[in-house]
C-alpha atoms as a PDB file:
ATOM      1  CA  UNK A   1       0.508   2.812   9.041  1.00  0.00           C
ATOM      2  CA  UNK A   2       4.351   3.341  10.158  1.00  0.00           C
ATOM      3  CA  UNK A   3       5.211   3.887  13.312  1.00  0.00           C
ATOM      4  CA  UNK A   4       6.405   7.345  14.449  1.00  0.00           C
ATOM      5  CA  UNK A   5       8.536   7.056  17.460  1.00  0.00           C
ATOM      6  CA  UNK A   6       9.114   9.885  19.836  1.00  0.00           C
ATOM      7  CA  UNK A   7      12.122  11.361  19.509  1.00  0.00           C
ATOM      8  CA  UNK A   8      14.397  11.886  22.740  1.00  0.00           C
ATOM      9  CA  UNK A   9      16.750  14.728  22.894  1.00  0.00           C
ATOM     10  CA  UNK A  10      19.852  13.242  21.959  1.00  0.00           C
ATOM     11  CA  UNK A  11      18.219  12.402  17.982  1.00  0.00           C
ATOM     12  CA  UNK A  12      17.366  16.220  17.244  1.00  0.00           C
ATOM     13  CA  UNK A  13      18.949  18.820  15.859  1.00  0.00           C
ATOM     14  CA  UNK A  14      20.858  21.521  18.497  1.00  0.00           C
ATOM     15  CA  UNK A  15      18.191  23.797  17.957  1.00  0.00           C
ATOM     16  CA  UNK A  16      15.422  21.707  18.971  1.00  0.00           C
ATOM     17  CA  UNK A  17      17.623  20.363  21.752  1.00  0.00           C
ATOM     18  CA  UNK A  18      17.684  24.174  23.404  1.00  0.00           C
ATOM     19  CA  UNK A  19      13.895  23.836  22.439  1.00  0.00           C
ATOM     20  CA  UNK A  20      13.633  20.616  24.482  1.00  0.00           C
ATOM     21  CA  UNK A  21      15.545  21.861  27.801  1.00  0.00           C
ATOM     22  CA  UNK A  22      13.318  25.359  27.351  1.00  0.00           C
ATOM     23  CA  UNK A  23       9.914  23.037  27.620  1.00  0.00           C
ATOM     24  CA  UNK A  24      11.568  21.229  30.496  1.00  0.00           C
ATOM     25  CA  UNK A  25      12.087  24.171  32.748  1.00  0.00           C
ATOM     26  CA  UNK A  26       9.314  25.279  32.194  1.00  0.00           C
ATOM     27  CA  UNK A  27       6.800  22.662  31.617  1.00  0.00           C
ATOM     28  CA  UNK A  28       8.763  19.755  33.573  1.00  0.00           C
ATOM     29  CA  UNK A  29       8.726  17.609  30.696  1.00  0.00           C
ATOM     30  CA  UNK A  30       8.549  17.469  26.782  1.00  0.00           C
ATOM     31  CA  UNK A  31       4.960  16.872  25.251  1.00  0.00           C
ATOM     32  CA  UNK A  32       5.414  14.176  23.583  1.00  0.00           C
ATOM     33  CA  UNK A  33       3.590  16.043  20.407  1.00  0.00           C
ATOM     34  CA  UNK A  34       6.101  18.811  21.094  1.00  0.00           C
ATOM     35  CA  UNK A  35       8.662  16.091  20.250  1.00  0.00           C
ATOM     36  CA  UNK A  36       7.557  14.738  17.234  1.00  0.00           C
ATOM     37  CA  UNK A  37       7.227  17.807  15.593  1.00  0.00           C
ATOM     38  CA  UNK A  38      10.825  17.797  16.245  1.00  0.00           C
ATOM     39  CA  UNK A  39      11.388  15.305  13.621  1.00  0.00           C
ATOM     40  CA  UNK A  40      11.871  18.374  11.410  1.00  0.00           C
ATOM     41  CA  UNK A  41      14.472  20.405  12.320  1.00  0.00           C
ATOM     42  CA  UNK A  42      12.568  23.717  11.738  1.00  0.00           C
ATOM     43  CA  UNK A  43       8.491  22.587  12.707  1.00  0.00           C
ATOM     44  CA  UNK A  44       8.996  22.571  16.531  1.00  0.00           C
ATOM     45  CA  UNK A  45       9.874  26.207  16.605  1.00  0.00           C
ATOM     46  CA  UNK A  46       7.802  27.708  13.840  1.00  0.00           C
ATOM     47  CA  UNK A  47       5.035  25.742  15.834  1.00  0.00           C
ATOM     48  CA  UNK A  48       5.266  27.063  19.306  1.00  0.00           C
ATOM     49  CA  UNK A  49       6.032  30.533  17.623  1.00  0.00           C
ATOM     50  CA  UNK A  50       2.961  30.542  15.971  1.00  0.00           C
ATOM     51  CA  UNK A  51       1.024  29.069  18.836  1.00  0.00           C
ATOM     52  CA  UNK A  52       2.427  31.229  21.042  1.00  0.00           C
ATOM     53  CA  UNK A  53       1.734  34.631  19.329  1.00  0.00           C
ATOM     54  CA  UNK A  54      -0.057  37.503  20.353  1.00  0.00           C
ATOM     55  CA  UNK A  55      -3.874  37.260  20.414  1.00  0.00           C
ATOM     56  CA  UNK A  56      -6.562  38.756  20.815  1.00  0.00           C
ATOM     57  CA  UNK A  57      -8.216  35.988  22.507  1.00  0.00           C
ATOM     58  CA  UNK A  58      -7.694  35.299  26.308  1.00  0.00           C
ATOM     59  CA  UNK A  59      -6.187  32.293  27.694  1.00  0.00           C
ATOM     60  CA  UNK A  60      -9.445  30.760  28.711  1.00  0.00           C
ATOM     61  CA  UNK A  61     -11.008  32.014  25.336  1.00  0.00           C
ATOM     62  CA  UNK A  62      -8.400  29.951  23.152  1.00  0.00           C
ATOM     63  CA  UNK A  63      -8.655  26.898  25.525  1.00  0.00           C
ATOM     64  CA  UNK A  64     -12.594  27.025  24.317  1.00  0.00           C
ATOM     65  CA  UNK A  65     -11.407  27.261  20.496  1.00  0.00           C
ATOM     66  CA  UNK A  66      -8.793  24.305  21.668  1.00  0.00           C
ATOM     67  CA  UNK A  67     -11.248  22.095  22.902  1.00  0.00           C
ATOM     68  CA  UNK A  68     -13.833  22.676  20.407  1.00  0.00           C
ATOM     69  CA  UNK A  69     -11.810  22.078  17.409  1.00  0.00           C
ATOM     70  CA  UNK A  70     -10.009  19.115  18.958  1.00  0.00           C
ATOM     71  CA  UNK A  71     -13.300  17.446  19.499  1.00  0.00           C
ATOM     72  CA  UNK A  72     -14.864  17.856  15.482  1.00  0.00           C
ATOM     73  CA  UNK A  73     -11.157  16.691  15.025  1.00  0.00           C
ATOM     74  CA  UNK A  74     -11.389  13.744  16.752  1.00  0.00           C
ATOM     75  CA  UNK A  75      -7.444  14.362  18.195  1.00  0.00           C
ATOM     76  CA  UNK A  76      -7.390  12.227  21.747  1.00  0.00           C
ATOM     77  CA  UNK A  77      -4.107  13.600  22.604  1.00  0.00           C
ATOM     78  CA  UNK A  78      -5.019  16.951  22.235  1.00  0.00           C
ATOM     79  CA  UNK A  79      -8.660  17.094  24.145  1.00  0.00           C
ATOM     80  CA  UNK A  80      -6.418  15.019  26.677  1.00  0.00           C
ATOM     81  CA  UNK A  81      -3.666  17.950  26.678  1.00  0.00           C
ATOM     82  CA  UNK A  82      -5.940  20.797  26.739  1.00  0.00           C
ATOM     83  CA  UNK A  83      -8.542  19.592  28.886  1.00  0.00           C
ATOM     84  CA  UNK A  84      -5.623  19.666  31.706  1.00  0.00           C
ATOM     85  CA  UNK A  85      -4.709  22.645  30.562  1.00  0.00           C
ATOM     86  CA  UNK A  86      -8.678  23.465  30.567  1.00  0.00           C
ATOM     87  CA  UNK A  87      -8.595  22.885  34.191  1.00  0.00           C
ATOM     88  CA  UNK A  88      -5.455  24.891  35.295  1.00  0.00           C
ATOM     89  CA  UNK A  89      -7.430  27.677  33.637  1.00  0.00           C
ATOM     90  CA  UNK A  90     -10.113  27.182  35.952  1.00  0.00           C
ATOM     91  CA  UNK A  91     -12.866  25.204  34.361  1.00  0.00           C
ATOM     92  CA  UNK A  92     -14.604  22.258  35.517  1.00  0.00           C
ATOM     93  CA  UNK A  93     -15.193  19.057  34.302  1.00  0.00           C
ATOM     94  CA  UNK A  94     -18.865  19.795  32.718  1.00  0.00           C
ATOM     95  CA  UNK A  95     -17.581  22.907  31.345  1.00  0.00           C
ATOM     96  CA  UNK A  96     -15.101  21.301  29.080  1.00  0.00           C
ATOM     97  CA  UNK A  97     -17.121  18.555  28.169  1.00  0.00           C
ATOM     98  CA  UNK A  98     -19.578  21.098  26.621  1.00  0.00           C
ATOM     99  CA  UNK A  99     -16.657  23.131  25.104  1.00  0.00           C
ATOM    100  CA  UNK A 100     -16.120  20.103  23.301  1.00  0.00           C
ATOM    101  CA  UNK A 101     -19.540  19.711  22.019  1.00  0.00           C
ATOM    102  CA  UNK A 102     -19.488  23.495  21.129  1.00  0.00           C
ATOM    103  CA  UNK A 103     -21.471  25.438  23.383  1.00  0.00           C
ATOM    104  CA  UNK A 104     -21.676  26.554  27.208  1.00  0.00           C
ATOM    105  CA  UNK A 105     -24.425  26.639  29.411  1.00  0.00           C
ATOM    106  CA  UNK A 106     -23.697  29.045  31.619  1.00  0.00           C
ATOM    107  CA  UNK A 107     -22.055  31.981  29.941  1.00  0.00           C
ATOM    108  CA  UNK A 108     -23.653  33.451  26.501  1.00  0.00           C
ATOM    109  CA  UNK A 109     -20.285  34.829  25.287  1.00  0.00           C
ATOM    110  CA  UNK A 110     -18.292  31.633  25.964  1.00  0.00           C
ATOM    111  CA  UNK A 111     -21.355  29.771  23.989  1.00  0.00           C
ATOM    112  CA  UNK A 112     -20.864  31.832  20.955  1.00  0.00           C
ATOM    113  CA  UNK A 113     -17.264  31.582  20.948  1.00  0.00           C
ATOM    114  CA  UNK A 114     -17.667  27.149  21.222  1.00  0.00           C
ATOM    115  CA  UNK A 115     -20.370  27.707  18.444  1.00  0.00           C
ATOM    116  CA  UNK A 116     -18.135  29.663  16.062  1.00  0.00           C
ATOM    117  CA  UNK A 117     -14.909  27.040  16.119  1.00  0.00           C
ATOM    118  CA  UNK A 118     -16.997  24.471  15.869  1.00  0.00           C
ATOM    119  CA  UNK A 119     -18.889  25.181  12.955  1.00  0.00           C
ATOM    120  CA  UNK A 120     -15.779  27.103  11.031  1.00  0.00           C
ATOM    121  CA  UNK A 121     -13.800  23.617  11.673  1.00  0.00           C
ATOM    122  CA  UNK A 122     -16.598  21.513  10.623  1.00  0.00           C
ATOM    123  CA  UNK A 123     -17.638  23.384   8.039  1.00  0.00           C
ATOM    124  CA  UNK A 124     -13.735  23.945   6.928  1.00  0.00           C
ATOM    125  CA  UNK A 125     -14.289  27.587   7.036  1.00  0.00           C
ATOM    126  CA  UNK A 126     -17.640  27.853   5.287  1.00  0.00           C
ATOM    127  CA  UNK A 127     -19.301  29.637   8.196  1.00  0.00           C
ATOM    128  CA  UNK A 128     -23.300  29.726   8.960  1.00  0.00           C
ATOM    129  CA  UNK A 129     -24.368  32.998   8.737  1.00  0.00           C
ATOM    130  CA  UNK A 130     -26.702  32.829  11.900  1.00  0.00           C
ATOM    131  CA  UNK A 131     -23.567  31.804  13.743  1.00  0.00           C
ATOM    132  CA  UNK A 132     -21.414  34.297  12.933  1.00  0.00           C
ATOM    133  CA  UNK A 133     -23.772  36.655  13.876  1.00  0.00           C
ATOM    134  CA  UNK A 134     -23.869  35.179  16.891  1.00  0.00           C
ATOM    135  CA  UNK A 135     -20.328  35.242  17.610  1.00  0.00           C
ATOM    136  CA  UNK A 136     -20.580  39.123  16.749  1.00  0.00           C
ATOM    137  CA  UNK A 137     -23.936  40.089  19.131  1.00  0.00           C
ATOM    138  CA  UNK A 138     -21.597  38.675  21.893  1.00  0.00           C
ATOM    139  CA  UNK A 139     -19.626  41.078  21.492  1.00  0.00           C
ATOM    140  CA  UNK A 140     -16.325  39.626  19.738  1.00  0.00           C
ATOM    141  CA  UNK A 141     -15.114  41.789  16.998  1.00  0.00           C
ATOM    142  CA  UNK A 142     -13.828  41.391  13.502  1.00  0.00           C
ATOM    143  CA  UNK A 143     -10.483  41.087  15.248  1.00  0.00           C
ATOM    144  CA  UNK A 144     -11.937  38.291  17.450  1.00  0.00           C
ATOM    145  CA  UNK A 145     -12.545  36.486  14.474  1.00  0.00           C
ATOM    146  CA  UNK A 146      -9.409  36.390  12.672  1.00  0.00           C
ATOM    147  CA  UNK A 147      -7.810  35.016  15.462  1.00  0.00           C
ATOM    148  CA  UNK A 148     -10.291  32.687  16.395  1.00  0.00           C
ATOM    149  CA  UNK A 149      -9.713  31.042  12.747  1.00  0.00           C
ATOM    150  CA  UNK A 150      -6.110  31.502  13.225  1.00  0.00           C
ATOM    151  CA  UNK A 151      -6.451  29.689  16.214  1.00  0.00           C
ATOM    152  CA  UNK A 152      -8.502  26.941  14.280  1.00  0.00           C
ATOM    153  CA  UNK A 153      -5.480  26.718  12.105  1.00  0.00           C
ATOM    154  CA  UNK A 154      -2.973  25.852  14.192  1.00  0.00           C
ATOM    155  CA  UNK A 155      -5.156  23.457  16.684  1.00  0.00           C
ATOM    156  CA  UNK A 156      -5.662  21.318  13.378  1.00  0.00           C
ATOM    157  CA  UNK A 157      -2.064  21.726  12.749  1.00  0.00           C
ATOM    158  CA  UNK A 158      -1.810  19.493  15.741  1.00  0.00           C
ATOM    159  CA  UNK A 159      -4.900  17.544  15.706  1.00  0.00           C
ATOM    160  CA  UNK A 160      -3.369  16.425  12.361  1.00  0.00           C
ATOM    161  CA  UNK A 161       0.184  15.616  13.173  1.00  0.00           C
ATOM    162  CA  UNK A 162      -1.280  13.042  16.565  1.00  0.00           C
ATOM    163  CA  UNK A 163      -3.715  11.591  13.525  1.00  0.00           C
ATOM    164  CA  UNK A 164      -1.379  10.633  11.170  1.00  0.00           C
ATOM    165  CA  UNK A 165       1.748   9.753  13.853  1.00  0.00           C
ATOM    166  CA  UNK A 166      -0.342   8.162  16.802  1.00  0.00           C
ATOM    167  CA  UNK A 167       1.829   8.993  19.119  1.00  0.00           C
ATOM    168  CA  UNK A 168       1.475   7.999  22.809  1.00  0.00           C
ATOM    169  CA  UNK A 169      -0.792  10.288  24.768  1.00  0.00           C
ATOM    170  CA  UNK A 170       1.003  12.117  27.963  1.00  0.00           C
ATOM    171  CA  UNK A 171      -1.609  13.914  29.910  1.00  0.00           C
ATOM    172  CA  UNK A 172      -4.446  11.886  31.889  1.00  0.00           C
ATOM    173  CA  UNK A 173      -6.935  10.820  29.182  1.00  0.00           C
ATOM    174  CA  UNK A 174     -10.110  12.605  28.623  1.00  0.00           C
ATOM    175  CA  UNK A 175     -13.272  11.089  28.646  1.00  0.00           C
ATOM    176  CA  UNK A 176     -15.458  10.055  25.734  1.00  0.00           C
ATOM    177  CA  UNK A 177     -17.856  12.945  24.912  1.00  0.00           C
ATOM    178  CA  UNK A 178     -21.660  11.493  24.882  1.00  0.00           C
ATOM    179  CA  UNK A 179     -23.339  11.625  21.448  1.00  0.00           C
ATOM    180  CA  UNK A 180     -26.314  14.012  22.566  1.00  0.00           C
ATOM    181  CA  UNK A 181     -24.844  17.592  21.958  1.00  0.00           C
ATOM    182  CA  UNK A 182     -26.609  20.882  21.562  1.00  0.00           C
END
């Protein structure tokens, strides 16, 4: 496999340069998966558009889909990434570790939602049945659904790009997830 490097400001185009010193101010740094998507000139922003869109999904709700999708995806850099992020939303170590694995203990709705991105990512959109009805008797609507698989979408987007590139990981790395799930 080549090596990808990750590209520093001054080797991308003056639009992903603004896009750069945005993520600075308000991130402190540049993700280094931010930055290689910057190898195209137009990826980096039709990226963070697209994962920054309206939702129907809360911000802990998508971190869920995040870390569930990320895990069947086997992307290090991105369960690294958004189990920080994970925790800045407020949930705790176990909580994300069974995120990962595609469920949650301790709140029914949460568990559906885990359920659902895991099974529409490992089944590459071929959905169980019993499942979805799950997803739906916790109370998540049709609308729910379309952007939980739009979410799916662009978490693989990424998940994809760290496979192929292997570019270094820049968040504190998450731990292994044990083989017994539920």
């Amino acid at each position: 496999m080549s090596t990808f490097n990750v590209p520093k400001r001054d080797e991308v185009s003056e639009n992903n340069q603004a896009i750069f010193d945005n993520l600075k101010s308000k991130l402190g740094f540049v993700p280094n998966l931010y930055a290689t998507y910057a190898h195209s000139d137009t990826a980096l922003e039709n990226y963070l558009s697209f994962s920054s869109a309206k939702t129907s999904l809360s911000a802990k709700e998508k971190e869920v889909v995040n870390l569930a999708v990320s895990q069947v995806n086997d992307c290090i850099y991105c369960l690294s990434a958004h189990t920080a992020i994970g925790k800045m939303n407020g949930f705790n170590d176990n909580e994300i570790l069974e995120f990962r694995a595609g469920y949650s203990s301790s709140n029914p709705k949460l568990n559906a939602l885990a359920q659902l991105a895991k099974n529409v990512t490992e089944n590459r959109g071929r959905t169980e049945a019993s499942v979805l009805e799950n997803f739906f008797s916790a109370g998540y609507s049709k609308g729910n659904l379309v952007d939980l698989i739009a979410l799916v979408g662009d978490k693989t987007i990424s998940n994809y790009l760290h496979s192929t590139t292997q570019i270094p990981i820049d968040f504190p790395v998450a731990q292994p997830l044990e083989t017994e799930t539920v």
